[in-house]
Each structure stands twice: as structure tokens, then as C-alpha cells.
Protein backbone atom coordinates (compact mmCIF):
# COMPACT_ATOMS: atom_id res chain seq x y z
CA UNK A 1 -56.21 193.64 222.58
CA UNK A 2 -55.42 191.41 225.19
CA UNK A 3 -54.92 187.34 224.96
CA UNK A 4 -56.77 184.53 225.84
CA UNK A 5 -55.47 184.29 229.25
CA UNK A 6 -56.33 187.70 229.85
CA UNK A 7 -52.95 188.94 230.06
CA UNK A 8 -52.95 193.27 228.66
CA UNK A 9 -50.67 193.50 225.86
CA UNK A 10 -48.05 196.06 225.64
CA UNK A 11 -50.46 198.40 223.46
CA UNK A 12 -52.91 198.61 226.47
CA UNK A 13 -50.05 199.58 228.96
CA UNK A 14 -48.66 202.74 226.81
CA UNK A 15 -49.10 205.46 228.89
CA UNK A 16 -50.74 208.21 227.44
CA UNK A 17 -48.80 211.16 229.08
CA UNK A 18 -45.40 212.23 229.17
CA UNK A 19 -42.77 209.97 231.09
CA UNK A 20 -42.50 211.00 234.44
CA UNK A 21 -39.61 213.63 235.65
CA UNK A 22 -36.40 210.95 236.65
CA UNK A 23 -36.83 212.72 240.32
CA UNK A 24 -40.60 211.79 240.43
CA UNK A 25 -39.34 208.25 240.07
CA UNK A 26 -36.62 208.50 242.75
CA UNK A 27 -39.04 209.59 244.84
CA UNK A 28 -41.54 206.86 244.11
CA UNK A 29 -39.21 204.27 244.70
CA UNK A 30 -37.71 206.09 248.14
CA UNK A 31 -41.62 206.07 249.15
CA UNK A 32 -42.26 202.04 248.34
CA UNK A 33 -39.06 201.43 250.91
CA UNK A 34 -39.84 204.09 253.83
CA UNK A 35 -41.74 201.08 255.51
CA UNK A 36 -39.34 198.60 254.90
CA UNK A 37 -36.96 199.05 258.15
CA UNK A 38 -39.99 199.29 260.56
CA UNK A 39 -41.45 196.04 258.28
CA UNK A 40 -38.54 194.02 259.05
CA UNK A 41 -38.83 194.99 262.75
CA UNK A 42 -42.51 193.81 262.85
CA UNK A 43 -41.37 190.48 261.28
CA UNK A 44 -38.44 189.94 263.73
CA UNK A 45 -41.07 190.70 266.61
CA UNK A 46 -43.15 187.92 264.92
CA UNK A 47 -41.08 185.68 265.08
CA UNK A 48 -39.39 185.99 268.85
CA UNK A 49 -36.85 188.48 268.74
CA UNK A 50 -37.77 191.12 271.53
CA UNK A 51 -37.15 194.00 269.28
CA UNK A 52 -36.01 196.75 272.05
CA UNK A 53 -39.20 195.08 274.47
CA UNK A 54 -39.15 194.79 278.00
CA UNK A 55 -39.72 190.90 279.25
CA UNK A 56 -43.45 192.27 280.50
CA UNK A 57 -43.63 194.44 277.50
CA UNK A 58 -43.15 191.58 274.64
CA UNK A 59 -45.50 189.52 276.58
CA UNK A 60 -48.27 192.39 276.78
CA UNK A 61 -47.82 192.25 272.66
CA UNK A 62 -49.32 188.66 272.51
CA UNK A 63 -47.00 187.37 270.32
CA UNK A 64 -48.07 184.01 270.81
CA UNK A 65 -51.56 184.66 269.31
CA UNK A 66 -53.16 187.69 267.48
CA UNK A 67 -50.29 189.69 268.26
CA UNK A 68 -48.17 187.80 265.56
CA UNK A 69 -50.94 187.95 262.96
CA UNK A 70 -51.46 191.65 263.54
CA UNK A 71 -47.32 192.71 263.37
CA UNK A 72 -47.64 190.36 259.91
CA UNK A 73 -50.72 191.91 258.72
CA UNK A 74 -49.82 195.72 259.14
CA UNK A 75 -46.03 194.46 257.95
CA UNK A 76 -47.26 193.43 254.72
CA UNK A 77 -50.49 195.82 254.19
CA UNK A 78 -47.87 198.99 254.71
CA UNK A 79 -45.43 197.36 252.26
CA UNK A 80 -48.12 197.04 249.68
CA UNK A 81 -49.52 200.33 250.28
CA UNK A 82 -46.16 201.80 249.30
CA UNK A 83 -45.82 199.95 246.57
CA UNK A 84 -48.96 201.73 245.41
CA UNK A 85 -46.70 204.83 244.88
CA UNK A 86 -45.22 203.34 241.90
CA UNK A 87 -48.12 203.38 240.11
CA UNK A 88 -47.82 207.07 239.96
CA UNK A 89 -45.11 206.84 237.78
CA UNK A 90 -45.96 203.80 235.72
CA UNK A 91 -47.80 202.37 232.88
CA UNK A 92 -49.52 200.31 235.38
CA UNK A 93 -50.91 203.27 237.08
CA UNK A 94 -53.32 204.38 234.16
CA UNK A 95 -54.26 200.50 233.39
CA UNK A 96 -54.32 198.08 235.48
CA UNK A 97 -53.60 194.30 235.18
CA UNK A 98 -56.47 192.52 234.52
CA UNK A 99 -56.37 190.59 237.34
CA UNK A 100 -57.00 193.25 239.56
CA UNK A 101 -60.45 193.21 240.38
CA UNK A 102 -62.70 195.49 239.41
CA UNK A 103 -60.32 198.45 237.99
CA UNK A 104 -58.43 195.18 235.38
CA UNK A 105 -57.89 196.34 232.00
CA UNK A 106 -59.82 199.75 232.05
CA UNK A 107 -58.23 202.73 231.91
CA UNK A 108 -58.24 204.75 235.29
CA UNK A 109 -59.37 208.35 235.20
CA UNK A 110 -56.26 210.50 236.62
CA UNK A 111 -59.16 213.08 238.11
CA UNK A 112 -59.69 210.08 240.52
CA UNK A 113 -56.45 208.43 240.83
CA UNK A 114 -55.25 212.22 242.04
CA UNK A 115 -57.99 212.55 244.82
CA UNK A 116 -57.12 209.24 246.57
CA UNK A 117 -53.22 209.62 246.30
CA UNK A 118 -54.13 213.23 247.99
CA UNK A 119 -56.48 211.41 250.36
CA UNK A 120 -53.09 209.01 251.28
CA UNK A 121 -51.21 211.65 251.85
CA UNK A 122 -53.76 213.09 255.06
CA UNK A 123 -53.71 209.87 255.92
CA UNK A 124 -50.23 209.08 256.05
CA UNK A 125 -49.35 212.59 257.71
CA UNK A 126 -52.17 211.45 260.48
CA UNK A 127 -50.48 208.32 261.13
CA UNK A 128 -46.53 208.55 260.89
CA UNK A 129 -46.07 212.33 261.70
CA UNK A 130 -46.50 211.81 265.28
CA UNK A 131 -43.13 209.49 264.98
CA UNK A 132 -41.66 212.54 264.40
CA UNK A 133 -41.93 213.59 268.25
CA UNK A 134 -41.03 209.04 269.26
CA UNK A 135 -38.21 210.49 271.63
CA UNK A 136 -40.18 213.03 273.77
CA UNK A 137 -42.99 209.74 274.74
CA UNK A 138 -41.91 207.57 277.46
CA UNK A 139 -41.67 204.75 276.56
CA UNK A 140 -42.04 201.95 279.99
CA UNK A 141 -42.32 198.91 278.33
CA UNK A 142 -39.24 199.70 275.86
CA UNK A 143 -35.51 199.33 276.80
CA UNK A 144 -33.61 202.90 276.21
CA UNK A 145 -31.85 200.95 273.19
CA UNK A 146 -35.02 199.48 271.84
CA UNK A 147 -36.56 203.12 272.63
CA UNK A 148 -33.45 204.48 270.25
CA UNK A 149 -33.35 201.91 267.67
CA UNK A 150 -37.40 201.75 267.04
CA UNK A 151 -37.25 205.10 266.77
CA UNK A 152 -34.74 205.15 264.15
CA UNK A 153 -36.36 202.24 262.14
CA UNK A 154 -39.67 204.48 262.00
CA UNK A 155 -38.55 207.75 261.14
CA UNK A 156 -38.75 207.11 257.14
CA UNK A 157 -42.29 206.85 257.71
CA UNK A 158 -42.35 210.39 257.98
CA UNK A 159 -41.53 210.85 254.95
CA UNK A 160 -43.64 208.58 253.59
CA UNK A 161 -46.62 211.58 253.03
CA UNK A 162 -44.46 214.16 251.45
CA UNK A 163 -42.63 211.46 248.93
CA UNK A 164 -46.19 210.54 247.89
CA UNK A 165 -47.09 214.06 247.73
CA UNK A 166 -44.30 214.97 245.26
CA UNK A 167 -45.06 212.02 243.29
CA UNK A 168 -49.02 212.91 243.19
CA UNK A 169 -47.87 216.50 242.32
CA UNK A 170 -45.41 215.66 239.59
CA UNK A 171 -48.81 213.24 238.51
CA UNK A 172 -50.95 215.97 238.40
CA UNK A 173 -48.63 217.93 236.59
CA UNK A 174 -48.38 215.19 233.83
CA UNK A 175 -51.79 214.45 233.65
CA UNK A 176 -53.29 218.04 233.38
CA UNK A 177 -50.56 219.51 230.95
């Protein structure tokens, strides 16, 4: 039921489950913007502004070469990752696009989809929790503003793990009633 261009029709993106709970989708959204701040950091890093850096500690970053391509990469890779979230709560979430590769059209098993949000949740709790303790780190190469400010642009990313594990719990939920 799709058309030439391989576009899914509406009939291939009804979900099969109940609608997810209206917090469940608060807390999907919330989740797809707690990298946003620390994105738009990266990005102003990119392109010159010292962010909270030192003189020596900008130029220790390389921004002139990989350093700029890195601060892009992980800017846009976390973005996307969050944006995952939403498909949790979604049509989209149970089938895919088509032009996703590999996963297009067919119907995902929730069994699956379940394990790896869990999976991105240890993940996520490995990686941001330790911003939790930014402020008790020296930080040299950091002015005490920058110090303050980066710390304050991060912190959503701590709560990045448990918004994803409401919104895989609520999933579960749906999917096993």
C-alpha cells in the first residue's frame, strides 16, 4: 500500500496500540531538546566563540582542524539521537519511512524496539550522569564563568536517561497491554 515513489501511505503508519499517555509525549519531546543548549554551545565553539575557554584551552581544542568537525559531529549525532525518543510515541516508531534503510516500511517488533531504548538509557546514564557532579572537577583550562555557564548548558543531559526511560516504560506499557 504504498506509491510509486515509495512514499508509506497513511494505512501503513496507523499505529496498532493505544495512543500514548499526553505525559509520555511531554516527556518525549522534553527528551529530543535536553541536548539542544549544550548543541548550540558546540556550534558556537565551532565557529570561534571561546565558549567559557581559556586562550590555551580553546587552542588545545583544535578548532582549526578536527576539533571543529568533532564539536559538529557529536552536535548533530546527539540531536538526532534524541530525536529518536519520539519514535516512542509515534506512528513512525512501529513503521518506519521507507527510506530508512533496512528497517523502511516493515513493521518493527516492540520486543526489540524496547531492548535498545533500555540499552539507551545505560548508555545515556554512563555518559551524562557524571555532569551531574561538573562543579566538584576543576576545571584549568575553563574560566569560572565558562566553568558556571557549561555547566548549566549540560545539566539537561541528565535527564536525558530517565525522560527516555519513562517514555520506554509508558512504551512497554502500551505495547504489552
Amino acid at each position: 500500500m504504498s506509491t510509486a515513489r515509495g512514499i508509506a501511505t497513511a494505512e501503513e503508519f496507523r499505529p496498532t496500540v493505544a495512543p500514548s499517555p499526553r505525559w509520555a509525549l511531554w516527556a518525549a519531546h522534553a527528551a529530543a531538546l535536553t541536548p539542544l543548549p549544550s548543541a548550540i554551545w558546540r556550534f558556537a565553539l565551532a565557529f570561534g566563540h571561546h565558549g567559557g575557554y581559556t586562550e590555551q584551552g580553546y587552542r588545545d581544542m583544535n578548532m582549526n582542524g578536527w576539533g571543529t568537525s568533532w564539536v559538529i559531529f557529536l552536535s548533530l549525532s546527539t540531536e538526532l539521537a534524541a530525536l529518536l525518543t519520539l519514535g516512542l510515541v509515534r506512528p513512525w516508531g512501529e513503521v518506519p519511512p521507507r527510506w530508512v534503510p533496512f528497517v523502511g516500511g516493515k513493521r518493527m517488533r516492540p520486543e526489540i524496539v524496547e531492548k535498545v531504548a533500555w540499552v539507551g538509557v545505560g548508555v545515556l546514564v554512563v555518559l551524562w550522569g557524571q555532569m551531574l557532579f561538573w562543579w566538584a572537577v576543576s576545571h584549568d583550562d575553563m574560566t569560572n564563568a565558562g566553568t558556571n555557564v557549561v555547566g548549566v548548558l549540560y545539566q539537561p543531559l541528565v535527564l536525558w536517561p530517565l525522560l527516555l526511560a519513562a517514555v520506554t516504560w509508558s512504551y512497554r506499557r502500551r505495547h504489552r497491554a
